[in-house]
PDB file of N, CA and C in Angstrom:
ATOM      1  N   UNK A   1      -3.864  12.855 -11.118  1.00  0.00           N
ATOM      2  CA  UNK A   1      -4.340  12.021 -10.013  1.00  0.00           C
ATOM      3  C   UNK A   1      -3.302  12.053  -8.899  1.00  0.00           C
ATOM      4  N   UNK A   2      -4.116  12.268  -7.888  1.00  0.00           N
ATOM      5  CA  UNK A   2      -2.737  11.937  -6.772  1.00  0.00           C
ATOM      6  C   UNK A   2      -1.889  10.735  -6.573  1.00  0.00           C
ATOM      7  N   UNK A   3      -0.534  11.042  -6.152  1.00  0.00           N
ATOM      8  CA  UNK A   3       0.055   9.881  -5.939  1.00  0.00           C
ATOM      9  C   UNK A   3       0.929   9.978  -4.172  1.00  0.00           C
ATOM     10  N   UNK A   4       0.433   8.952  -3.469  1.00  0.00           N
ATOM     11  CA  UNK A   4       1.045   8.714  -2.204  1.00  0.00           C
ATOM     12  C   UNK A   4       1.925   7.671  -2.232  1.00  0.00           C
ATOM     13  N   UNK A   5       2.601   7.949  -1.065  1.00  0.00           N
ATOM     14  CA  UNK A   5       3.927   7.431  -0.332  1.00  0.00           C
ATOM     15  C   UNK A   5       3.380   6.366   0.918  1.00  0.00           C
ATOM     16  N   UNK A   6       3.324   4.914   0.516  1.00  0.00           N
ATOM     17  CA  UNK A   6       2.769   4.715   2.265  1.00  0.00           C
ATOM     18  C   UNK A   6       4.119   3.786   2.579  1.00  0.00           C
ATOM     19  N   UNK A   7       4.553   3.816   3.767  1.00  0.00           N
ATOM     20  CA  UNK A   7       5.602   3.022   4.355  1.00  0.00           C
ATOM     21  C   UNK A   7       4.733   2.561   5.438  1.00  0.00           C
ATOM     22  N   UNK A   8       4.586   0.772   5.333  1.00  0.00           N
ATOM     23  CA  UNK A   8       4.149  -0.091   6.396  1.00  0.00           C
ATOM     24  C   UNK A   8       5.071  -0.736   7.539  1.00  0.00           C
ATOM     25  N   UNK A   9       4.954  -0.888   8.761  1.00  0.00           N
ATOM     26  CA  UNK A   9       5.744  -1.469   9.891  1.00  0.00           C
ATOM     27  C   UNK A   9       5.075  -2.329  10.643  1.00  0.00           C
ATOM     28  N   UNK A  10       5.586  -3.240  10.711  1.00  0.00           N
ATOM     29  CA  UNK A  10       5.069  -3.943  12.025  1.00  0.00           C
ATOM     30  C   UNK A  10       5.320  -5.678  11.398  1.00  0.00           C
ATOM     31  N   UNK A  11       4.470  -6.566  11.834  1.00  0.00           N
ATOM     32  CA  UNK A  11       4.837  -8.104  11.027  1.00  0.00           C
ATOM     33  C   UNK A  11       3.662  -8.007   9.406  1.00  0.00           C
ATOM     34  N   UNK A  12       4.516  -7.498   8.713  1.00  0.00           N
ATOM     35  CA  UNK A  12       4.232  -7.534   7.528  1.00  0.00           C
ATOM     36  C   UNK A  12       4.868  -8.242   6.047  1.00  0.00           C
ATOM     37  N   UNK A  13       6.003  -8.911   6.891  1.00  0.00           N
ATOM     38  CA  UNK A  13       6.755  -9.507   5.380  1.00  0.00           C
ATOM     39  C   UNK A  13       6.902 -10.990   5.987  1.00  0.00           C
ATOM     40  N   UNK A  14       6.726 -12.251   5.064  1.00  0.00           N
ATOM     41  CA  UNK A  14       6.341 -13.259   4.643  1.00  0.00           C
ATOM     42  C   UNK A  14       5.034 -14.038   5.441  1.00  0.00           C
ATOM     43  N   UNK A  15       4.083 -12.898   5.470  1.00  0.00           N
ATOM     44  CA  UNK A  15       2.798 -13.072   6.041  1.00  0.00           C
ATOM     45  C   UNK A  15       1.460 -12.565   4.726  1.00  0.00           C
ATOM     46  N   UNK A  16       2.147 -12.649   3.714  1.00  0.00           N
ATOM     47  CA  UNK A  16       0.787 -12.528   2.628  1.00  0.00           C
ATOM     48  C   UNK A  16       0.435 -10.913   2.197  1.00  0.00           C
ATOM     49  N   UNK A  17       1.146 -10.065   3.223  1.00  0.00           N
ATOM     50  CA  UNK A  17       0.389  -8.756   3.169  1.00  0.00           C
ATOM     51  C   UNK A  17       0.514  -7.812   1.963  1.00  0.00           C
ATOM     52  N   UNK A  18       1.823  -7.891   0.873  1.00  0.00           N
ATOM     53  CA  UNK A  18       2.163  -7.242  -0.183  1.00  0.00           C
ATOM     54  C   UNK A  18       0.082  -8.247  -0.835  1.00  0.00           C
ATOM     55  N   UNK A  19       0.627  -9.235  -0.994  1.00  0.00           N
ATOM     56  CA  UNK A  19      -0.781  -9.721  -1.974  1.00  0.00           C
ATOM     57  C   UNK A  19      -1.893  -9.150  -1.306  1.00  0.00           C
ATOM     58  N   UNK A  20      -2.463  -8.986  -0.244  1.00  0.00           N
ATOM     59  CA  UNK A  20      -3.209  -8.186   0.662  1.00  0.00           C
ATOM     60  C   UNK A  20      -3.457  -6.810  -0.144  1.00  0.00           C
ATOM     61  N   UNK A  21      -2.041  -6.059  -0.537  1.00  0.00           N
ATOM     62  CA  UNK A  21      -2.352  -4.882  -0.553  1.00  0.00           C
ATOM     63  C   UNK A  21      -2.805  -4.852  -1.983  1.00  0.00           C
ATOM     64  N   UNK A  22      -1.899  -6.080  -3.054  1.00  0.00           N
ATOM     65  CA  UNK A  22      -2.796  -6.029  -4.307  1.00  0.00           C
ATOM     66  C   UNK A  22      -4.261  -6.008  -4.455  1.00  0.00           C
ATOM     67  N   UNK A  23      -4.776  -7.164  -3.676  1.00  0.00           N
ATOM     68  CA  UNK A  23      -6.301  -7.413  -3.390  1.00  0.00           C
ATOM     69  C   UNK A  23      -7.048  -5.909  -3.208  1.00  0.00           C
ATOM     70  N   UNK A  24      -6.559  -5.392  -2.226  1.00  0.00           N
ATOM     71  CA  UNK A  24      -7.245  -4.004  -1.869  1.00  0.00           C
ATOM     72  C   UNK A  24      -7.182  -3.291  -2.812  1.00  0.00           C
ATOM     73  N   UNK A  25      -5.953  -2.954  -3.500  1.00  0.00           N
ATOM     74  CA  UNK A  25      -5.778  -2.135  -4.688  1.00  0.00           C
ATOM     75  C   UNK A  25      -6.768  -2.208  -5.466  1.00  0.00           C
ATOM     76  N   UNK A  26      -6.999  -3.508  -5.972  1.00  0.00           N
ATOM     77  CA  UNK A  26      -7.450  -3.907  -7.173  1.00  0.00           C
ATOM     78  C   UNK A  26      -9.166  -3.413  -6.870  1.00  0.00           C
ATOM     79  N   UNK A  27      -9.743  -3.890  -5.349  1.00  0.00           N
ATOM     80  CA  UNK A  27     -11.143  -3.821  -4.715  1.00  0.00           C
ATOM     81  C   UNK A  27     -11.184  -2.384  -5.123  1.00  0.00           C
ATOM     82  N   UNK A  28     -10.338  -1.551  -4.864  1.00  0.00           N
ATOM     83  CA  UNK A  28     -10.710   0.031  -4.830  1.00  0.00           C
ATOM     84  C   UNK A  28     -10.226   1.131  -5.890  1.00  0.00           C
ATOM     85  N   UNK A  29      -9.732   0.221  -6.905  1.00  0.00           N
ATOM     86  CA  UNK A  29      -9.017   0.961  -8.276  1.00  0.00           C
ATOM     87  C   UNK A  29      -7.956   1.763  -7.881  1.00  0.00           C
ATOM     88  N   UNK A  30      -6.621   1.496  -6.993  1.00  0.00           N
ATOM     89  CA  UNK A  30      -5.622   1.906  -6.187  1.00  0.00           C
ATOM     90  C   UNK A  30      -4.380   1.474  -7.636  1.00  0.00           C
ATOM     91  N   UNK A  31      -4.246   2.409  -8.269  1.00  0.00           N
ATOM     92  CA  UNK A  31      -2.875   1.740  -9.216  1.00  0.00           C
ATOM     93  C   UNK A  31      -1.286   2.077  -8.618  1.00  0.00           C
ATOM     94  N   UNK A  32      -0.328   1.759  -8.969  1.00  0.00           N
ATOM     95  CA  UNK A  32       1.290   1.877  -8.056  1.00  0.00           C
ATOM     96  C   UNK A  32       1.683   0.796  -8.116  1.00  0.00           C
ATOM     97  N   UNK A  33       2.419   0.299  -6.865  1.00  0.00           N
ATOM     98  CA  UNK A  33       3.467  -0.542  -6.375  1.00  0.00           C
ATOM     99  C   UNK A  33       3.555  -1.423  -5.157  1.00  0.00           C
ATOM    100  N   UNK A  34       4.017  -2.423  -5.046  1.00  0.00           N
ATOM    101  CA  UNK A  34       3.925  -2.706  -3.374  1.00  0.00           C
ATOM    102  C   UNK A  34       5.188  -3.344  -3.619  1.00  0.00           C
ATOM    103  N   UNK A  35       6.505  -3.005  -2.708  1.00  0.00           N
ATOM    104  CA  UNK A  35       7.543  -3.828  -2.420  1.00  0.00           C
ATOM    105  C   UNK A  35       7.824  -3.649  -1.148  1.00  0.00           C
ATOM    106  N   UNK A  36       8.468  -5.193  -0.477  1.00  0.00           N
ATOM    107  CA  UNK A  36       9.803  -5.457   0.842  1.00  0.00           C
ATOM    108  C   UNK A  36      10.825  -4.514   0.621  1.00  0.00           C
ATOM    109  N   UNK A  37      11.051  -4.129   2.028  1.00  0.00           N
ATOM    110  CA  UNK A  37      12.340  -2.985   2.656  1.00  0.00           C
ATOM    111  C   UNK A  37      12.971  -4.477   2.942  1.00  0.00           C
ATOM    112  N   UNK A  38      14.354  -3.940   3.173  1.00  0.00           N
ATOM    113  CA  UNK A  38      15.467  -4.346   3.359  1.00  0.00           C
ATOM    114  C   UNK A  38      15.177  -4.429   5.275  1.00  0.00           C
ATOM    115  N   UNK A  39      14.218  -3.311   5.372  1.00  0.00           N
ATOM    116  CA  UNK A  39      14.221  -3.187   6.856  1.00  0.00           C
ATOM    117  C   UNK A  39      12.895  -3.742   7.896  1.00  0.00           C
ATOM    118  N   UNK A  40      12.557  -4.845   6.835  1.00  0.00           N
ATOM    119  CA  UNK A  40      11.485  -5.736   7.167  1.00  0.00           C
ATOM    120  C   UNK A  40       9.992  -4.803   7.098  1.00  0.00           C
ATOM    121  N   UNK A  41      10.146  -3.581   6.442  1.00  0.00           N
ATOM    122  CA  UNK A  41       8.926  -2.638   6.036  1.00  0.00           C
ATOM    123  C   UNK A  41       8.404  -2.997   4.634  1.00  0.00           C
ATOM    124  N   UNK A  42       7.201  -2.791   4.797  1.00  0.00           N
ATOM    125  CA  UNK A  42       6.978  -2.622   3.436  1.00  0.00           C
ATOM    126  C   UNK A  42       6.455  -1.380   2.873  1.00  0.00           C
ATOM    127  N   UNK A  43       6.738  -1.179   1.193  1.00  0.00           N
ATOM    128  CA  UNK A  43       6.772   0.084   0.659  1.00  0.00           C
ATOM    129  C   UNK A  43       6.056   0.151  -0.137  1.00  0.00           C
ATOM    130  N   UNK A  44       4.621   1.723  -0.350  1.00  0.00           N
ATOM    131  CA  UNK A  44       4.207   0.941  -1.665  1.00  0.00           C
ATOM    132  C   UNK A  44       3.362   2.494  -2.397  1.00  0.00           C
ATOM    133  N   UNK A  45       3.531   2.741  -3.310  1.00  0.00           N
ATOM    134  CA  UNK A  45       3.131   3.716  -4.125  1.00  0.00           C
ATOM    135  C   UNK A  45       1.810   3.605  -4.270  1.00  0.00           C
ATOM    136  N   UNK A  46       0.943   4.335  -4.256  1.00  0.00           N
ATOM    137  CA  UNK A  46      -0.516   4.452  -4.791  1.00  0.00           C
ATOM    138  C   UNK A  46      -0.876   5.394  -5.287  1.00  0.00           C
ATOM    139  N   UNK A  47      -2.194   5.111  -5.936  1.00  0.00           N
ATOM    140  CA  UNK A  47      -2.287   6.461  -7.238  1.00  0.00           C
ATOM    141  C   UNK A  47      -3.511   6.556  -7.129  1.00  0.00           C
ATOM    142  N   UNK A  48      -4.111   7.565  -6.592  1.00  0.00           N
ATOM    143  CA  UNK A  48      -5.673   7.249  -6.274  1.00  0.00           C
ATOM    144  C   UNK A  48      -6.420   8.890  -5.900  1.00  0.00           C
ATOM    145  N   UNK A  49      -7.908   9.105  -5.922  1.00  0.00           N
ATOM    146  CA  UNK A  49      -8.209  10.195  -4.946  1.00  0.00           C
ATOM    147  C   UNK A  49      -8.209   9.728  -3.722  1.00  0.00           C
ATOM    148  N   UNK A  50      -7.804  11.303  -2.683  1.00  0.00           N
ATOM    149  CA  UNK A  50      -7.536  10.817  -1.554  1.00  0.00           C
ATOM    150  C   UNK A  50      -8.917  10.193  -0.508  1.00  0.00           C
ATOM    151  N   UNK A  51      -9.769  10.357  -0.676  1.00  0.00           N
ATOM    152  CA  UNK A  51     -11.114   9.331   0.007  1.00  0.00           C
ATOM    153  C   UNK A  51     -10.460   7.492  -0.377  1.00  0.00           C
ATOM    154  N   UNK A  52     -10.376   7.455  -1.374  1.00  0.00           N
ATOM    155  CA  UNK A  52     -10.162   5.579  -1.999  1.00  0.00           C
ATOM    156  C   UNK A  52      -8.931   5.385  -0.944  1.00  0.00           C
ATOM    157  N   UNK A  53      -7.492   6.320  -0.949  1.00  0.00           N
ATOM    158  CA  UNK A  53      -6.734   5.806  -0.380  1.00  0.00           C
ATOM    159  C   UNK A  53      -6.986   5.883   1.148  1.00  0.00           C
ATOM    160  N   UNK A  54      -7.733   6.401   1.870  1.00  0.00           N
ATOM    161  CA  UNK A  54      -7.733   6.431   2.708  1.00  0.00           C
ATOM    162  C   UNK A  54      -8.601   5.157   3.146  1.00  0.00           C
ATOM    163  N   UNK A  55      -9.610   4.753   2.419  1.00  0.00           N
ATOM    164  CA  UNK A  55     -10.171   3.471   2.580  1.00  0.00           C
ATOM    165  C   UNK A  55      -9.159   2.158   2.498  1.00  0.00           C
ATOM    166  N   UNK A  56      -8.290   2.485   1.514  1.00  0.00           N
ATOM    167  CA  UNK A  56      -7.433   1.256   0.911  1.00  0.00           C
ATOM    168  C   UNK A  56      -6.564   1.751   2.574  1.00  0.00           C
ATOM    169  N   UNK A  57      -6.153   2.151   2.860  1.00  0.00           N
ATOM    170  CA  UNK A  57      -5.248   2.158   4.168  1.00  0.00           C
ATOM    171  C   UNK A  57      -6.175   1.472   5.163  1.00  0.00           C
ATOM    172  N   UNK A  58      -7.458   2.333   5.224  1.00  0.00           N
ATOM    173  CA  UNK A  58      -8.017   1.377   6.367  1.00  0.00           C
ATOM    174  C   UNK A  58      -8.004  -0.318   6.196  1.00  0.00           C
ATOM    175  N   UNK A  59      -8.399  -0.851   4.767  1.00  0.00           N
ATOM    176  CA  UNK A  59      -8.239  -2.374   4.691  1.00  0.00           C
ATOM    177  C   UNK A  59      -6.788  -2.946   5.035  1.00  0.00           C
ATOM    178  N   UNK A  60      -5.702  -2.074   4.693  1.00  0.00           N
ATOM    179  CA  UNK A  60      -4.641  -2.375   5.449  1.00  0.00           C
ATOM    180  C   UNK A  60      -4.332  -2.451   6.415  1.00  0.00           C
ATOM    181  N   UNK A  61      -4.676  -1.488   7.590  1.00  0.00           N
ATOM    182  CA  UNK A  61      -4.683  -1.458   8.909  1.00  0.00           C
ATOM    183  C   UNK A  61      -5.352  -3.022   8.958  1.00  0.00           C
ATOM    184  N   UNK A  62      -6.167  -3.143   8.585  1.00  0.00           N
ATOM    185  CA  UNK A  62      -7.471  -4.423   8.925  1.00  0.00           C
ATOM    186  C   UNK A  62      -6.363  -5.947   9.059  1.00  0.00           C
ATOM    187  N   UNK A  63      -5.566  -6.170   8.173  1.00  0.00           N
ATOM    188  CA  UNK A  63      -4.521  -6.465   7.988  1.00  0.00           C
ATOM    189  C   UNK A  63      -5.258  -8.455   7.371  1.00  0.00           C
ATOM    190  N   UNK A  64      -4.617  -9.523   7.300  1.00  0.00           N
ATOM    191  CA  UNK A  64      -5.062 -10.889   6.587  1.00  0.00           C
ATOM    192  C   UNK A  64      -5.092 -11.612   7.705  1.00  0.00           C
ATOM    193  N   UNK A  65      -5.673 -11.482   9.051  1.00  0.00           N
ATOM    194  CA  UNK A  65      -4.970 -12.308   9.839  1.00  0.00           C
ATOM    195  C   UNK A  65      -3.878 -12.633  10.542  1.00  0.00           C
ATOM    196  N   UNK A  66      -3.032 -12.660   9.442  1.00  0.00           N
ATOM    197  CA  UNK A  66      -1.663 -13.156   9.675  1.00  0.00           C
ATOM    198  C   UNK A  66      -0.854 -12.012   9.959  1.00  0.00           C
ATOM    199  N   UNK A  67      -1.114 -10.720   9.431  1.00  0.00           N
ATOM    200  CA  UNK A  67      -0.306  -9.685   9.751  1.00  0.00           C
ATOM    201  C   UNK A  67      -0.498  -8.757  10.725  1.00  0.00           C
ATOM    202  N   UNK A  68       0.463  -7.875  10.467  1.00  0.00           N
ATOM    203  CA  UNK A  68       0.110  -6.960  12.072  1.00  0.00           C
ATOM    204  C   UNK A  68       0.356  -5.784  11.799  1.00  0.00           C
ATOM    205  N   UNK A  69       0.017  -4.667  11.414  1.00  0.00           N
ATOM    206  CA  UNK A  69       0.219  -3.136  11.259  1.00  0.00           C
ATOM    207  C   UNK A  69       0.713  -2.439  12.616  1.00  0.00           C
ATOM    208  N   UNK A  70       1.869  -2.005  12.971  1.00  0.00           N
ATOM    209  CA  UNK A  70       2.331  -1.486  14.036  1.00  0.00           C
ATOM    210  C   UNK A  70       2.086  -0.052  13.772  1.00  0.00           C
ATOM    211  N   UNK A  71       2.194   0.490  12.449  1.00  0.00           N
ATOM    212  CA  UNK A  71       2.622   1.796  12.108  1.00  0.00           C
ATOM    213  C   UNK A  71       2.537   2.131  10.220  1.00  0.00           C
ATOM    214  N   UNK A  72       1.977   3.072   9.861  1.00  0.00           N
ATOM    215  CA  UNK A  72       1.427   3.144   8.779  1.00  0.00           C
ATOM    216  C   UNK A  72       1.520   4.660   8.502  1.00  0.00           C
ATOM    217  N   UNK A  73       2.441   5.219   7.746  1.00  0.00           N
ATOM    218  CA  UNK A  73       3.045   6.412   7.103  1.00  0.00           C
ATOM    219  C   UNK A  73       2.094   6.930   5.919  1.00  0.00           C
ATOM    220  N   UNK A  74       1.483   7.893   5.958  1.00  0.00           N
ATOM    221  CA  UNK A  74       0.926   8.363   4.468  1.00  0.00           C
ATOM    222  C   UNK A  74       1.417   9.596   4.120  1.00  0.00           C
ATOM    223  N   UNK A  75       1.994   9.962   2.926  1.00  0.00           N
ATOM    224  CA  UNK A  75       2.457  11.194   2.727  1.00  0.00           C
ATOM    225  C   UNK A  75       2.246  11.350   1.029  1.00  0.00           C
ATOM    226  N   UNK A  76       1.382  12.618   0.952  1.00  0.00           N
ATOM    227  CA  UNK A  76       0.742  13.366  -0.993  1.00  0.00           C
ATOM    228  C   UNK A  76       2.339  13.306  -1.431  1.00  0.00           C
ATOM    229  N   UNK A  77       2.608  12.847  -2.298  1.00  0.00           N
ATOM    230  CA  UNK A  77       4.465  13.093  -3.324  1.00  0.00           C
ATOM    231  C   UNK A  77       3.452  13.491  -4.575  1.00  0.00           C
ATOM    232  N   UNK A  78       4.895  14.387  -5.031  1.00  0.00           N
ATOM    233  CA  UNK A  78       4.688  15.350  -6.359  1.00  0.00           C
ATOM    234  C   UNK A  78       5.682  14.044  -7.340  1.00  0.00           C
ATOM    235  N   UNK A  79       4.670  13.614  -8.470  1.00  0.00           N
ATOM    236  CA  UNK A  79       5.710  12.945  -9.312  1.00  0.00           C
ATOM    237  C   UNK A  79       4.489  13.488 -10.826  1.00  0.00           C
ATOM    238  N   UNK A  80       5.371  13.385 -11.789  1.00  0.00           N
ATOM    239  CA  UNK A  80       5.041  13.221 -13.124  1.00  0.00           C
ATOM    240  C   UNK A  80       4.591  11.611 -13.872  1.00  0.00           C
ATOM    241  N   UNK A  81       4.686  10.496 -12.327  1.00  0.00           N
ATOM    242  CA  UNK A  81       4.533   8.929 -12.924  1.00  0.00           C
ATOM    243  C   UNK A  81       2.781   8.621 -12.885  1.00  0.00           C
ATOM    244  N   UNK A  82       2.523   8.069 -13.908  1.00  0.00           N
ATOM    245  CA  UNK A  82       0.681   7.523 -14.216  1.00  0.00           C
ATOM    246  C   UNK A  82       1.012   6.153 -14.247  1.00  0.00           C
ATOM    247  N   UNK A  83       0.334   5.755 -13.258  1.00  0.00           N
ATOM    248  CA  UNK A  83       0.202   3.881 -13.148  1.00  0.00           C
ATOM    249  C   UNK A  83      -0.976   3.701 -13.733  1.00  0.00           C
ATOM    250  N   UNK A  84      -0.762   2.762 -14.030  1.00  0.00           N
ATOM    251  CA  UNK A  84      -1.700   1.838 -14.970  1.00  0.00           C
ATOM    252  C   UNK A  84      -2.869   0.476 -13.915  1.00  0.00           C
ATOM    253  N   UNK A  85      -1.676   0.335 -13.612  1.00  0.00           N
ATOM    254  CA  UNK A  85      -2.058  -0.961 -12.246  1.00  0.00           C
ATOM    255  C   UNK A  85      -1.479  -1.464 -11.275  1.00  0.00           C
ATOM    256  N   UNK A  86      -1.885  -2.116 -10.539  1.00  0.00           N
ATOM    257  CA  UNK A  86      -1.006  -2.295  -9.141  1.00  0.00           C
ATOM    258  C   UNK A  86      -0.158  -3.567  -9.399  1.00  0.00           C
ATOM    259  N   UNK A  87       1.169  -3.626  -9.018  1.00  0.00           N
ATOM    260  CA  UNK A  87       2.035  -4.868  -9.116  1.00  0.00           C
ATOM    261  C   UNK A  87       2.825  -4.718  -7.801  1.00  0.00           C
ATOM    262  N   UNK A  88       3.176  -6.133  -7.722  1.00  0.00           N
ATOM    263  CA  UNK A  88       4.248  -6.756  -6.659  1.00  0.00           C
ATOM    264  C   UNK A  88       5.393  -6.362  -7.273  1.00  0.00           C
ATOM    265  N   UNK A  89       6.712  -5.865  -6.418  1.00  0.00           N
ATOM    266  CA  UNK A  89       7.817  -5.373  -6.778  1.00  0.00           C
ATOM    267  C   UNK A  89       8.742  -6.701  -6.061  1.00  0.00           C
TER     268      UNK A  89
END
């Protein structure tokens, strides 16, 4: 299964959006990761075909209201890791 790289920017950290991205995950069977950068980004692994993730990005762009997507990184990574399910880091 593929696994992507997305790095989020913009007002995304203590505005709900990591739980945001669980929600979506979970809506679209998206398994990985979601954690806070040090650099007020957030970071988050997904494991998906690429149609789902590209949907799960669009609900991100869409953002909770409260957040704001300035900038949204997607990049295919080569790993040997199988997620199971999506968690908060």
């Amino acid at each position: 299964m593929p696994l992507f790289e997305i790095h989020v920017r913009g007002r995304v950290q203590g505005v709900g959006f990591r739980y945001l991205a669980k929600e979506a995950a979970l809506r679209h069977g998206v398994t990985g990761f979601v954690r806070n950068l040090a650099d007020r980004s957030v970071y988050i692994i997904a494991q998906a075909e690429e149609s789902i993730i590209e949907s799960f990005c669009d609900e991100l762009k869409s953002g909770n209201g409260f957040s704001r997507v300035d900038e949204l990184r997607l990049e295919q990574i080569e790993s040997e890791n199988r997620y199971h399910d999506f968690e908060i880091r």
